[in-house]
N, C-alpha and C. Protein backbone atom coordinates (compact mmCIF):
# COMPACT_ATOMS: atom_id res chain seq x y z
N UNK A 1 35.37 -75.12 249.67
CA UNK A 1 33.99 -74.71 249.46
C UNK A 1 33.08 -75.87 249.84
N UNK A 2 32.46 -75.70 250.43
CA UNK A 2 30.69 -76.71 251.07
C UNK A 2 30.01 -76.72 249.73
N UNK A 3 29.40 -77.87 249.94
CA UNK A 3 28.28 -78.34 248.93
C UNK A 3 27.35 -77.24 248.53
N UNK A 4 27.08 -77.08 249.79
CA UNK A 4 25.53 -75.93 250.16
C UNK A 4 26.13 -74.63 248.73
N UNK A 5 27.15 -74.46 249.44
CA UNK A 5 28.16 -73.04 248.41
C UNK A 5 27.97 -73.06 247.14
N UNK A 6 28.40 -74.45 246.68
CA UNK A 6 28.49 -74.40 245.51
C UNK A 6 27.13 -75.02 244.94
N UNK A 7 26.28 -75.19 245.61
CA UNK A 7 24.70 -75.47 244.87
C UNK A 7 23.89 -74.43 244.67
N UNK A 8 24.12 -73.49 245.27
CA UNK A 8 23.54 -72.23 245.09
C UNK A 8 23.88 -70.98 245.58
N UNK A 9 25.37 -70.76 245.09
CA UNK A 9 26.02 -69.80 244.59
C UNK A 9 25.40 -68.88 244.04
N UNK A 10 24.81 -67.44 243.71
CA UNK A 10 23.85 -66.94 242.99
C UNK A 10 25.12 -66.82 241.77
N UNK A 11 26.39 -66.88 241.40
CA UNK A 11 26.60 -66.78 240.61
C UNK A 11 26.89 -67.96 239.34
N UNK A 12 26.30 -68.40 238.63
CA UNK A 12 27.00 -69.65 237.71
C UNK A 12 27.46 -69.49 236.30
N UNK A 13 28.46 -70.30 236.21
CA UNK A 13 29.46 -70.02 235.04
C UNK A 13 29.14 -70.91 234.17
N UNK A 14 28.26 -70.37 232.91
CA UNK A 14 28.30 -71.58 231.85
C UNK A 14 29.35 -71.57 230.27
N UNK A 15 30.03 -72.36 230.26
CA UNK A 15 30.67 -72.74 228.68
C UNK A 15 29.95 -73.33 228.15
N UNK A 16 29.67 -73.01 226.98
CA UNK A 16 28.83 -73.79 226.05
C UNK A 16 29.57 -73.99 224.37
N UNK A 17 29.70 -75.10 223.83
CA UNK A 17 30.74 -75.65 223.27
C UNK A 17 29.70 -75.84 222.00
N UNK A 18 29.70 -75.47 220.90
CA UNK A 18 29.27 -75.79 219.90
C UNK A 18 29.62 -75.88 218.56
N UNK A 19 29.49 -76.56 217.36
CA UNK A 19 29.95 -76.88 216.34
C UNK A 19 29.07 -77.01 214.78
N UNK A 20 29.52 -76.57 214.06
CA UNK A 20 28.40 -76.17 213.30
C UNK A 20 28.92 -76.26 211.70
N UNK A 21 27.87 -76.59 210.60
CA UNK A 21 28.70 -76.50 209.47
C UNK A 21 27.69 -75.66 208.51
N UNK A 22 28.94 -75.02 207.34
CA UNK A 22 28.40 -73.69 206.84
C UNK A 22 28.00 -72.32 207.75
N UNK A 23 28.12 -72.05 209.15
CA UNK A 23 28.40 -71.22 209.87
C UNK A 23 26.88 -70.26 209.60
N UNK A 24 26.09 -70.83 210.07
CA UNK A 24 24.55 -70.48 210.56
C UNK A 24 24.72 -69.19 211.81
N UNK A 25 23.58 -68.86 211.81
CA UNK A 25 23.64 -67.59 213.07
C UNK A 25 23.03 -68.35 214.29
N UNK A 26 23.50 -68.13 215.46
CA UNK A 26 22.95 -68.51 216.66
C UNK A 26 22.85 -67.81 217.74
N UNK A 27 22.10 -67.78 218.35
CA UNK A 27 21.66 -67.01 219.81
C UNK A 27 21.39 -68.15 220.96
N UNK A 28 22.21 -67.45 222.13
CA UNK A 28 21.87 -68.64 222.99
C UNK A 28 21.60 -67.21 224.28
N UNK A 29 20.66 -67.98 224.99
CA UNK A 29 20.15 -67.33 225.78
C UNK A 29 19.72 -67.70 227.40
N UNK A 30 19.86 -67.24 228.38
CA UNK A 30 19.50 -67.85 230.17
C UNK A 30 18.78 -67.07 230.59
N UNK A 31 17.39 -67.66 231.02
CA UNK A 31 16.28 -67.26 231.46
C UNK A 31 15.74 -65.82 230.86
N UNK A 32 15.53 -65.81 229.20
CA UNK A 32 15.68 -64.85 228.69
C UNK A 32 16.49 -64.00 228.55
N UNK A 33 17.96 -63.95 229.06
CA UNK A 33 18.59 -62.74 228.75
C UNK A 33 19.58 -63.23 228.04
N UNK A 34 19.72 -62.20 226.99
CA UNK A 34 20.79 -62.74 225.66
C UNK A 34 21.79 -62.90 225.76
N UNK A 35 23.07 -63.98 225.99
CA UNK A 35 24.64 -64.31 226.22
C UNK A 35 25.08 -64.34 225.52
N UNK A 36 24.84 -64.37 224.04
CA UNK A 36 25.33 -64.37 222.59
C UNK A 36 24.34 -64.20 221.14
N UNK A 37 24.50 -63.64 220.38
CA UNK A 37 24.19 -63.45 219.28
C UNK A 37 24.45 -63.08 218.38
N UNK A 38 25.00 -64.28 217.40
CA UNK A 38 25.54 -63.69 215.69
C UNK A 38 26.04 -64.80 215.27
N UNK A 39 26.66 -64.64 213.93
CA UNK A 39 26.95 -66.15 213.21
C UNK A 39 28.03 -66.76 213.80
N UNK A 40 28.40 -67.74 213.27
CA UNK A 40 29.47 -68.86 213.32
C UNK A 40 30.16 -68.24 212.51
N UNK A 41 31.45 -67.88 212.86
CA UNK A 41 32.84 -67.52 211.91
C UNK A 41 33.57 -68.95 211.46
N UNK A 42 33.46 -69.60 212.50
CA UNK A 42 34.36 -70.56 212.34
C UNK A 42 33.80 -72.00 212.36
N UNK A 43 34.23 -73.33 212.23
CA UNK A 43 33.26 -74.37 212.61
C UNK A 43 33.39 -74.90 213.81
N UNK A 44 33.71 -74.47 214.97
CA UNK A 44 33.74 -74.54 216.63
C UNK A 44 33.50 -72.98 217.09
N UNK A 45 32.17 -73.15 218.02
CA UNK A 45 32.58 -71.44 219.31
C UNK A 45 32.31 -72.10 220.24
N UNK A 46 33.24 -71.57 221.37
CA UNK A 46 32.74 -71.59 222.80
C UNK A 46 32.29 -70.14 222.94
N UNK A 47 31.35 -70.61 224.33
CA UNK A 47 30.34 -69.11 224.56
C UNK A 47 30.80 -69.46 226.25
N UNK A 48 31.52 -68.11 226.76
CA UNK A 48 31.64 -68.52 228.37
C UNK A 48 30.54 -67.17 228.58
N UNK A 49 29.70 -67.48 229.26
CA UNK A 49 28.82 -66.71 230.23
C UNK A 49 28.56 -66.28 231.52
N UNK A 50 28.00 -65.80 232.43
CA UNK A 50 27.68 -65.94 233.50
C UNK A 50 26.46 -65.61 234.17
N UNK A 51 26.02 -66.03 235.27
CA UNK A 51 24.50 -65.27 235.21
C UNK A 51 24.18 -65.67 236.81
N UNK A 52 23.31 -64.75 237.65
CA UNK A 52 22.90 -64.29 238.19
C UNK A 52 21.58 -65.18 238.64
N UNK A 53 21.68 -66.35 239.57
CA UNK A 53 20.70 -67.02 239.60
C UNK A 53 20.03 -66.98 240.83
N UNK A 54 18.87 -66.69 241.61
CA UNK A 54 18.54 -67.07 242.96
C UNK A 54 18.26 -68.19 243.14
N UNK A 55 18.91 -68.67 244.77
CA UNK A 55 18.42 -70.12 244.99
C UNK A 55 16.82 -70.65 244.84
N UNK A 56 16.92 -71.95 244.75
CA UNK A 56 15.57 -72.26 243.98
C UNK A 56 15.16 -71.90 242.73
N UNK A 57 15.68 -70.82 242.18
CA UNK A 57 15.56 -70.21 240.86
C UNK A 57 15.10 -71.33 239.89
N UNK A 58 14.01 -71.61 239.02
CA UNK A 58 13.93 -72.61 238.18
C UNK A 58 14.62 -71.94 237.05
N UNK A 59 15.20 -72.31 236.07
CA UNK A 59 15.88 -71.39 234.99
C UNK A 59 15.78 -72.44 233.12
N UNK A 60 16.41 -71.86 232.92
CA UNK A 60 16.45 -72.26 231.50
C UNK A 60 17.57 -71.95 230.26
N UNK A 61 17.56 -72.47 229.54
CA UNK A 61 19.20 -72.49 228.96
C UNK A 61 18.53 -72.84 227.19
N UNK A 62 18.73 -71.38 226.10
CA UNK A 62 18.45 -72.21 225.17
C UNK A 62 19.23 -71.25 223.57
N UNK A 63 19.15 -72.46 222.94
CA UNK A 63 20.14 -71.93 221.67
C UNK A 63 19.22 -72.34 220.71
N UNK A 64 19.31 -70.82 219.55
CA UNK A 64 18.31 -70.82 218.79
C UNK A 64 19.56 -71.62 218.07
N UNK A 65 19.17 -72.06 216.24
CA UNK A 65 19.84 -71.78 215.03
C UNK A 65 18.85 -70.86 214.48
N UNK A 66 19.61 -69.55 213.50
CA UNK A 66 18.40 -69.34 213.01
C UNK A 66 18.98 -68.69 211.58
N UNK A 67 18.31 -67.94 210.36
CA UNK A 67 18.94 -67.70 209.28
C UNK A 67 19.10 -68.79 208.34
N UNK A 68 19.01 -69.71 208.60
CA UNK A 68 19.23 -71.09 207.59
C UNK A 68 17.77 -70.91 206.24
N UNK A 69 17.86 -71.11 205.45
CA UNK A 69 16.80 -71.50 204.50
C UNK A 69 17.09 -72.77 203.60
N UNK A 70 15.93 -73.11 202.82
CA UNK A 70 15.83 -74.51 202.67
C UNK A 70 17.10 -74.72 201.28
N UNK A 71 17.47 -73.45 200.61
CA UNK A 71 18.73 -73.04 199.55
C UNK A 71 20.14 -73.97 200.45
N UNK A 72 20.00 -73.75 202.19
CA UNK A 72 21.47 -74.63 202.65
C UNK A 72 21.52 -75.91 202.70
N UNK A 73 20.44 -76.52 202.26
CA UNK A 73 20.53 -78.19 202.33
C UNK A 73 20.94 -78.69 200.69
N UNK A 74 21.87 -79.01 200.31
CA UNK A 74 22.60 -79.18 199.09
C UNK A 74 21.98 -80.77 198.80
N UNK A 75 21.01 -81.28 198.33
CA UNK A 75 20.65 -82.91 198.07
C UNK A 75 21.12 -83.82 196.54
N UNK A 76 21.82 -84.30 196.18
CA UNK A 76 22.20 -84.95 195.18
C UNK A 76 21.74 -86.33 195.12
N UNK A 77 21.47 -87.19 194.17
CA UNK A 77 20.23 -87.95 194.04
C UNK A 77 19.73 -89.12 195.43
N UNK A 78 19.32 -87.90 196.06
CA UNK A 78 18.19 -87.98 197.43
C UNK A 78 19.62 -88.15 198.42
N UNK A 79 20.17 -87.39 198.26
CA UNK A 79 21.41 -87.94 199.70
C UNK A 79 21.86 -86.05 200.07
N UNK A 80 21.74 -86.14 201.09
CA UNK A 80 22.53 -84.58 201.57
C UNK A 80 24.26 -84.43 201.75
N UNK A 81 24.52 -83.77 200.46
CA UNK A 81 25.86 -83.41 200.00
C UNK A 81 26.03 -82.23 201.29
N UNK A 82 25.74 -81.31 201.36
CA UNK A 82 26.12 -80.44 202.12
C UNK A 82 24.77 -79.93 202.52
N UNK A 83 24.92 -79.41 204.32
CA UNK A 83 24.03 -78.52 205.00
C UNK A 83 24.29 -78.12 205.75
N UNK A 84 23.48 -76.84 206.53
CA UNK A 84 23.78 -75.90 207.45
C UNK A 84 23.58 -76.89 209.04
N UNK A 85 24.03 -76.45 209.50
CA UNK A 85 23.83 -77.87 211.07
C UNK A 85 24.28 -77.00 212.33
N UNK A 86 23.73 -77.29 213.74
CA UNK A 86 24.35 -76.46 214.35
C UNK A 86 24.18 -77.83 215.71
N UNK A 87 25.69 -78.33 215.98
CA UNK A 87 25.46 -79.46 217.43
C UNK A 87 26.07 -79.06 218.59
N UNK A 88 25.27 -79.36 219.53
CA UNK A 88 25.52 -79.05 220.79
C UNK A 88 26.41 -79.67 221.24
N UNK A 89 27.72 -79.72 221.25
CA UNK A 89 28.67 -80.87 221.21
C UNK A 89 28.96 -80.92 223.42
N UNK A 90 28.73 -79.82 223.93
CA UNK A 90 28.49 -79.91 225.52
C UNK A 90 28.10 -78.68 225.93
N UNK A 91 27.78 -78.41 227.55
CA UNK A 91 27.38 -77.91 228.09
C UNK A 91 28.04 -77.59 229.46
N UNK A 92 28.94 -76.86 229.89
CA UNK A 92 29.37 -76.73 231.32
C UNK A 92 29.28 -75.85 232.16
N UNK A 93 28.72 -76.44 233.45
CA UNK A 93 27.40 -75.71 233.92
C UNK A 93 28.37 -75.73 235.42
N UNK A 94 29.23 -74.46 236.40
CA UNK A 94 29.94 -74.45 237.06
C UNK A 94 30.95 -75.58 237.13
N UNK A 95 31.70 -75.66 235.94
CA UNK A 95 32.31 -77.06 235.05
C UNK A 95 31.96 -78.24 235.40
N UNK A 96 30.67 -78.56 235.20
CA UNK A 96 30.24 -79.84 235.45
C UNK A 96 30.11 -80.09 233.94
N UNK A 97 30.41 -80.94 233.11
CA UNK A 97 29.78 -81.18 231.81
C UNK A 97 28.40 -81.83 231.91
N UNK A 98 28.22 -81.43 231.05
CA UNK A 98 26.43 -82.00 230.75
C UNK A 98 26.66 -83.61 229.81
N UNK A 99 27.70 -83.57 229.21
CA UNK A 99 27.45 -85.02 228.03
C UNK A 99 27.89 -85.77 228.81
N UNK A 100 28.73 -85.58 230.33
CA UNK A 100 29.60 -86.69 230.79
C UNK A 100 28.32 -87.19 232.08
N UNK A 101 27.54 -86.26 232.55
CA UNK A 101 26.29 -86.98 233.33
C UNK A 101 25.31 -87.45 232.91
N UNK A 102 25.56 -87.03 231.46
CA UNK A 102 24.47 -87.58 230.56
C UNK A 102 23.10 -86.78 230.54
N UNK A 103 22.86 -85.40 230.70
CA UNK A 103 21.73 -84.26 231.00
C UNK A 103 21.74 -83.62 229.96
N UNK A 104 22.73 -83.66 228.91
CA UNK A 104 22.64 -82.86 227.54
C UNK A 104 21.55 -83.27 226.47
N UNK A 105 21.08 -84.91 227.13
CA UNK A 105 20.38 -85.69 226.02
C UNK A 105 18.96 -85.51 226.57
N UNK A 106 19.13 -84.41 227.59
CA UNK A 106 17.58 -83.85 227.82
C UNK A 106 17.00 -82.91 227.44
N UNK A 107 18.06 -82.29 226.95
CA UNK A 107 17.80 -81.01 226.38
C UNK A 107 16.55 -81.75 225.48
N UNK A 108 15.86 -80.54 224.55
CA UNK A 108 14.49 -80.34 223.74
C UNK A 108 14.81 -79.38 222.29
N UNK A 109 14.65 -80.53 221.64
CA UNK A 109 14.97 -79.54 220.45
C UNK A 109 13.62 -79.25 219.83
N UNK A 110 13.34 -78.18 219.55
CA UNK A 110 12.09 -77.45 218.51
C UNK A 110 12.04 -76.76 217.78
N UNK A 111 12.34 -77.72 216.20
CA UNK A 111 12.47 -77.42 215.00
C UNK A 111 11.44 -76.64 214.07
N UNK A 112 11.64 -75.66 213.03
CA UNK A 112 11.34 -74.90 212.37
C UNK A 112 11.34 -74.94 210.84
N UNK A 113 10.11 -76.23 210.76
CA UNK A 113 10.56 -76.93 209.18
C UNK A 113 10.03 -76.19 208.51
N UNK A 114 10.44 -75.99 207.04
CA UNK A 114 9.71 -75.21 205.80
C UNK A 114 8.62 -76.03 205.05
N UNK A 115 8.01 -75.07 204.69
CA UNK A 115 6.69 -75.11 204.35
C UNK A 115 7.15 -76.58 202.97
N UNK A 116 7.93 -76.50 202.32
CA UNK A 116 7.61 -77.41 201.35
C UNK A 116 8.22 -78.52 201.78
N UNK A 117 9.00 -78.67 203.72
CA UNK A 117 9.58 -79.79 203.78
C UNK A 117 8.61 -81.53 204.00
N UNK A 118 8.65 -82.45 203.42
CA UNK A 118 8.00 -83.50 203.42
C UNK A 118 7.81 -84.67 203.88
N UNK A 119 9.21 -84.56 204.86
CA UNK A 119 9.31 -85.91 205.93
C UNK A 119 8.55 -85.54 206.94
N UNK A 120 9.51 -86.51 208.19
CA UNK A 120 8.70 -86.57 209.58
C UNK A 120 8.63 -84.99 210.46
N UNK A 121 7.66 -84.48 210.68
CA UNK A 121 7.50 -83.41 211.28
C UNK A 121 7.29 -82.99 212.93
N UNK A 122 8.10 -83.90 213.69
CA UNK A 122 7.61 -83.75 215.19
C UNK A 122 7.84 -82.48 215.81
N UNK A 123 7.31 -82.11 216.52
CA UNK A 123 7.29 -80.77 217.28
C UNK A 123 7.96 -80.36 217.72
N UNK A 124 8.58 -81.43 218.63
CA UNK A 124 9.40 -81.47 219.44
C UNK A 124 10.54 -83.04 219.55
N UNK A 125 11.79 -82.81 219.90
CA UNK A 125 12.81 -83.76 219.65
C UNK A 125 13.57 -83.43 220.60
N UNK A 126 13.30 -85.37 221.63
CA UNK A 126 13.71 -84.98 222.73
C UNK A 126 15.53 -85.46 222.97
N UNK A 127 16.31 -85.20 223.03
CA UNK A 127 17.39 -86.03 223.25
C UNK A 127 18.52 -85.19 221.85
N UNK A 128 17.85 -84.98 221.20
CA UNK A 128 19.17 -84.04 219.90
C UNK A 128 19.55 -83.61 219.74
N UNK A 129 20.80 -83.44 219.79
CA UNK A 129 21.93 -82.42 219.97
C UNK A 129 22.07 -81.63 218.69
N UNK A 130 21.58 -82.05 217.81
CA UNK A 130 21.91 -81.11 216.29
C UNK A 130 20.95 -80.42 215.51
N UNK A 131 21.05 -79.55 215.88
CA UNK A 131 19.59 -78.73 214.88
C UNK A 131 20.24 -79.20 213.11
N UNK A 132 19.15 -78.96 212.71
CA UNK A 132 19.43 -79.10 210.67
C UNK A 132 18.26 -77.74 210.35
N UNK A 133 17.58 -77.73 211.39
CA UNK A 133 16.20 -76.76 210.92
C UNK A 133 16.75 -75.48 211.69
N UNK A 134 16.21 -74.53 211.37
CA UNK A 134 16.56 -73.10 212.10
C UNK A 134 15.08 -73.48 213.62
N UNK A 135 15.59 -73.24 215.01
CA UNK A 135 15.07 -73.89 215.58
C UNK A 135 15.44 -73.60 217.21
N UNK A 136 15.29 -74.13 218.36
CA UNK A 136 15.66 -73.71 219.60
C UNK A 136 15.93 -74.98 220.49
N UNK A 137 17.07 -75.20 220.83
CA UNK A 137 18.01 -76.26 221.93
C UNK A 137 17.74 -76.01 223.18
N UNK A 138 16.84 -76.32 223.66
CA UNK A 138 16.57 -75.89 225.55
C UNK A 138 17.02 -76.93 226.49
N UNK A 139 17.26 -76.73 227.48
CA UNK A 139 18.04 -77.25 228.66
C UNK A 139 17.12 -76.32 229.84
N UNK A 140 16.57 -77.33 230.58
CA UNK A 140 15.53 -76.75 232.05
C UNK A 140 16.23 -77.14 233.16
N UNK A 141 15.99 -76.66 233.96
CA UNK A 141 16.37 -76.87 235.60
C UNK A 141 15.76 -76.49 236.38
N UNK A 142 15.09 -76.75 237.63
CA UNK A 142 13.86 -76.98 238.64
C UNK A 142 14.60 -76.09 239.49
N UNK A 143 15.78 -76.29 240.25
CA UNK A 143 15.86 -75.10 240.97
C UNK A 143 17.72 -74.69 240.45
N UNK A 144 18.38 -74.85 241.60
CA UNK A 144 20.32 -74.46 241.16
C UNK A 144 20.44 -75.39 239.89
N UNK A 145 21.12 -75.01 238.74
CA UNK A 145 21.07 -76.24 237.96
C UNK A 145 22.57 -77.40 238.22
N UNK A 146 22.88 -76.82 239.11
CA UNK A 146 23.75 -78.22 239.35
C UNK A 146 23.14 -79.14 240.51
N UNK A 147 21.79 -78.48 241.48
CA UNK A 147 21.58 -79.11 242.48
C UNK A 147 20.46 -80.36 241.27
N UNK A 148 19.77 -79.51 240.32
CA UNK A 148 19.19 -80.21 239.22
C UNK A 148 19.51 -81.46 238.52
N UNK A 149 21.14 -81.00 238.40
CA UNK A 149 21.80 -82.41 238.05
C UNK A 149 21.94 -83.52 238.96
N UNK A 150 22.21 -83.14 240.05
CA UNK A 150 22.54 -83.94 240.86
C UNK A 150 20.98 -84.83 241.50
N UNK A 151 19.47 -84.45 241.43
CA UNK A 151 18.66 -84.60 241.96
C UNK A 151 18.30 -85.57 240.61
N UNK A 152 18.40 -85.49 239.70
CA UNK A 152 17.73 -86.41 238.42
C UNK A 152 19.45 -87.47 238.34
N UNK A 153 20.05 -87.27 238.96
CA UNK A 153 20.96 -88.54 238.52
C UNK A 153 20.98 -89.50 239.31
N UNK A 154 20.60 -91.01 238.13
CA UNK A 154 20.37 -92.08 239.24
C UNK A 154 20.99 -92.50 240.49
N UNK A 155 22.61 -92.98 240.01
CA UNK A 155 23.11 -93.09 240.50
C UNK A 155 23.61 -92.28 241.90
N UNK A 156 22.90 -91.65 242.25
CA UNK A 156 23.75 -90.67 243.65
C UNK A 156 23.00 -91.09 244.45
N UNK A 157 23.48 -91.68 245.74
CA UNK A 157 22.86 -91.25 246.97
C UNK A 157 22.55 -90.49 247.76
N UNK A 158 22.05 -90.66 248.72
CA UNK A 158 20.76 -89.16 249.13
C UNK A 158 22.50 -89.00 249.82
N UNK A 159 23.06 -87.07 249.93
CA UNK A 159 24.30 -86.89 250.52
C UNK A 159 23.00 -85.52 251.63
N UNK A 160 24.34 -85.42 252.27
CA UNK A 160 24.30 -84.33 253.20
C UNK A 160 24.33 -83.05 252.49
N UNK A 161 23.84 -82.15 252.61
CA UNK A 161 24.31 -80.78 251.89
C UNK A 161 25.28 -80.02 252.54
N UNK A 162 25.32 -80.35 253.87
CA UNK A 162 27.08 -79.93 254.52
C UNK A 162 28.27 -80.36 254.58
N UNK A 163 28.13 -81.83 253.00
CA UNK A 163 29.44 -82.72 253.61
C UNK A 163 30.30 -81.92 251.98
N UNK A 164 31.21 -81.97 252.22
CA UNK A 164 31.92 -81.30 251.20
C UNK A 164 31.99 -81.78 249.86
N UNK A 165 31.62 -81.00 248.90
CA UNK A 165 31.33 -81.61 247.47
C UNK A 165 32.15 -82.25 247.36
N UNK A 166 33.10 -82.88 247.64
CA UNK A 166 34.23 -83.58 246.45
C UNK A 166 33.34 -84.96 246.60
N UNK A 167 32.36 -85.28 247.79
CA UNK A 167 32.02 -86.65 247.85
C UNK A 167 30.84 -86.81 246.87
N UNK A 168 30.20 -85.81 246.76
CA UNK A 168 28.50 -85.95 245.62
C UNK A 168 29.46 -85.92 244.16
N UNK A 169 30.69 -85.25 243.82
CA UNK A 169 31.29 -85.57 242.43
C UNK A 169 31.97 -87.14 242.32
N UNK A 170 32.09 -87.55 243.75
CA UNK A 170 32.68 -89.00 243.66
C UNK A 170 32.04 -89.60 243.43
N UNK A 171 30.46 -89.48 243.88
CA UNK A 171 29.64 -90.62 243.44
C UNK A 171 29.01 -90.81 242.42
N UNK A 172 29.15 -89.42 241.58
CA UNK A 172 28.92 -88.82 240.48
C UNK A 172 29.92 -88.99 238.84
N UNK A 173 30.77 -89.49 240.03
CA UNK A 173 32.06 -89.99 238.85
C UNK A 173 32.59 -88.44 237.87
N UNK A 174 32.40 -87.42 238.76
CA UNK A 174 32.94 -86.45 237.99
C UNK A 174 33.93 -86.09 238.80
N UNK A 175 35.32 -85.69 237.37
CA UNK A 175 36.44 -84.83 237.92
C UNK A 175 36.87 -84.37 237.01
């Protein structure tokens, strides 16, 4: 397979690897259309998906937590004994991992604090893999999201788009 092929493939295969405690409900979703929705049975799911992208396509990738109330944060004198949590532990995006190029810590987290909560309240949290708040994990991409990865990572040099991928994963240090 050519570079070109596999950068914008209209079809891409995402696994999404997540881990969670007390087994919260989650929805994860690509460019609006729903790939999963319902609780955590267990404290690991993978979600394999697929989806339908046009080249250039800008797209989007995002996982709610949601169902949590402020009853799942268990606090014993000021320390959190037990809570509901939901971490993005990776992302594989036509099996490229996201934590190993380091693009997972771009994701955007936007938390959903309760009304009587009293710490720091930012809007938005850029780099966090773990919701604690019922809330939404987004992951963006400008056009193919692997041509995405490859265009924001420092390290690569400018390649050919006809020379055969194995050389943009070499320089990429992925295998």
């Amino acid at each position: 397979m050519n570079l070109e092929t596999y950068l914008y493939n209209r079809l891409h295969h995402f696994t999404i690897l997540l881990e969670s405690q007390e087994n919260p409900s989650v929805k994860i979703t690509i460019n609006n259309e729903i790939k999963f929705d319902q609780p955590f049975i267990e404290d690991r799911l993978t979600v394999h998906c697929n989806m339908e992208l046009e080249k250039y396509q800008p797209g989007v990738l995002q996982i709610e937590m949601y169902g949590k109330s402020n009853r799942d944060t268990i606090v014993e004198n000021g320390i959190i004994v037990r809570d509901t949590t939901v971490t993005v532990e990776d992302v594989f995006i036509n099996g490229v991992s996201l934590t190993k190029v380091g693009h997972i810590h771009q994701g955007v987290y936007r938390p959903i604090y309760w009304n009587n909560y009293t710490g720091d309240k930012p809007e938005t949290i850029t780099g966090a893999r773990t919701m604690g708040f019922n809330g939404t994990w987004t992951y963006t991409w400008d056009d193919s999201p692997i041509r995405h990865i490859i265009n924001q990572f420092d390290n690569v040099e400018q390649t050919s788009i006809n020379k055969n991928m194995q050389d943009i994963f070499d320089a990429m240090d992925i295998r």
